[in-house]
C-alpha atoms as a PDB file:
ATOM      1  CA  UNK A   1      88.184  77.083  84.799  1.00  0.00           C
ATOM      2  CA  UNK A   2      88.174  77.430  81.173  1.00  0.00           C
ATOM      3  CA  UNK A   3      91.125  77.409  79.222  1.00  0.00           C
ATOM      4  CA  UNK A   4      91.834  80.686  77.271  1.00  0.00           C
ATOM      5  CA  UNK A   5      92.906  78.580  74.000  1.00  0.00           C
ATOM      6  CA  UNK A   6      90.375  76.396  74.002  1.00  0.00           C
ATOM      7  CA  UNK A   7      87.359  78.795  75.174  1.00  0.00           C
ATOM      8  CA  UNK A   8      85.733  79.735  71.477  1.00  0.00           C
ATOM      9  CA  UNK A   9      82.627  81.122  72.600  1.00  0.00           C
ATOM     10  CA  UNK A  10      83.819  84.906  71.894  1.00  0.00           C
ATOM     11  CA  UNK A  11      84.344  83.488  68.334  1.00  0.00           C
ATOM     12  CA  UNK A  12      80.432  82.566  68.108  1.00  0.00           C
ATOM     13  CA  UNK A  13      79.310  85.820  69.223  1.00  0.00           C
ATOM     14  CA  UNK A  14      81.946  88.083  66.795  1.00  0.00           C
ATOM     15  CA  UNK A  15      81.042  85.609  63.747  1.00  0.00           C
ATOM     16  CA  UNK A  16      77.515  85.472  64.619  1.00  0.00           C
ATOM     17  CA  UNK A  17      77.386  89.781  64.626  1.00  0.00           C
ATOM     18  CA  UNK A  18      79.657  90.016  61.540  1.00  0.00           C
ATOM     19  CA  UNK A  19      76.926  87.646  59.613  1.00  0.00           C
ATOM     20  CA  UNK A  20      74.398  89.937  60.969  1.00  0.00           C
ATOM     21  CA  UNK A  21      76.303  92.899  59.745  1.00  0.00           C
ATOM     22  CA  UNK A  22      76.761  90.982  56.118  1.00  0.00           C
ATOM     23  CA  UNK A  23      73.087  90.116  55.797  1.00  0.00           C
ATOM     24  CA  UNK A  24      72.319  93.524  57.012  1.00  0.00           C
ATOM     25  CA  UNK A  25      73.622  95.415  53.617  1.00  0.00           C
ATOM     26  CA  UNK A  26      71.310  93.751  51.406  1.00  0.00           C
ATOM     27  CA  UNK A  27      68.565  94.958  53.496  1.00  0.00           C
ATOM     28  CA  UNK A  28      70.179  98.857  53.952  1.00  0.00           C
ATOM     29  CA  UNK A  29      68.789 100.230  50.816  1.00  0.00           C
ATOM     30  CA  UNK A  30      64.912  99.184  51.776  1.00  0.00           C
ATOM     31  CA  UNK A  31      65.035  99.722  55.461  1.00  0.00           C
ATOM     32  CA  UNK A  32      67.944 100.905  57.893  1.00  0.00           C
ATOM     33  CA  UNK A  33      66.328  99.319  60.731  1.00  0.00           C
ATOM     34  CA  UNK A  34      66.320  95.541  58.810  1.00  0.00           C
ATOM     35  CA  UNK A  35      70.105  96.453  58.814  1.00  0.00           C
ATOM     36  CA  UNK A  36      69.796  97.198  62.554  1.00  0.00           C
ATOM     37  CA  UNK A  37      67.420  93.954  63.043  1.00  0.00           C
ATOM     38  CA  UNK A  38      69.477  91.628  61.035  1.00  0.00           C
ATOM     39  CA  UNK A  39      72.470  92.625  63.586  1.00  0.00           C
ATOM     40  CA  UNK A  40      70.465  92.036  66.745  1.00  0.00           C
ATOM     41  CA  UNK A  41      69.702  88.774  65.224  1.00  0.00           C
ATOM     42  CA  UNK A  42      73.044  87.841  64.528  1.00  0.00           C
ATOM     43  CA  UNK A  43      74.234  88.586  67.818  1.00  0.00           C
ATOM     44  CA  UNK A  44      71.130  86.747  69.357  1.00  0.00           C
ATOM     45  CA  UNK A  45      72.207  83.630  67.243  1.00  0.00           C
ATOM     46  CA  UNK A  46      76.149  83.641  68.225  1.00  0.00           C
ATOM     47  CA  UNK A  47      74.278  84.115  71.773  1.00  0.00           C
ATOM     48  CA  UNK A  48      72.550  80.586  71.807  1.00  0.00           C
ATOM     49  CA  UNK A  49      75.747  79.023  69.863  1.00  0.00           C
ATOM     50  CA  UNK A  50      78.345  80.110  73.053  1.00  0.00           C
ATOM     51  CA  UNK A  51      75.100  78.406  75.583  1.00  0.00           C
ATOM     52  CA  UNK A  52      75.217  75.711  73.937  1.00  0.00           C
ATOM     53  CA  UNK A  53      78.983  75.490  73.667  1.00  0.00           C
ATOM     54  CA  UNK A  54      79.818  76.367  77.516  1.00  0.00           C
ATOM     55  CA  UNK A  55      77.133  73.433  78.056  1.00  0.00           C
ATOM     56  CA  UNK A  56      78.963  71.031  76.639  1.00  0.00           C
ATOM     57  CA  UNK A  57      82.396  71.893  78.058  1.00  0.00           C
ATOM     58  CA  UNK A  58      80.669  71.975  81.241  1.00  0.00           C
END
């Protein structure tokens, strides 16, 4: 079992949305679903970055 201080991969998915969410303003004025797009693609990215992290503590 993972330990609860030393398990970071909910860090990688909340840091990965909030970049999606910063990106996502400079795109808001031209097109509300690049804001929506630059969030799924955030989220997608702090995705791969927990896989890869549980595969290495595992």
């Amino acid at each position: 079992m993972t330990n609860k201080k030393e398990d970071k991969s909910t860090w990688a998915i909340g840091g990965g949305v909030i970049i999606g969410i910063g990106v996502g303003f400079f795109f808001l004025e031209k097109s509300p679903l690049a804001f929506v797009g630059s969030i799924l693609i955030g989220l997608g990215i702090g995705l791969l970055i927990t896989s890869i992290i549980s595969s290495k503590n595992g």
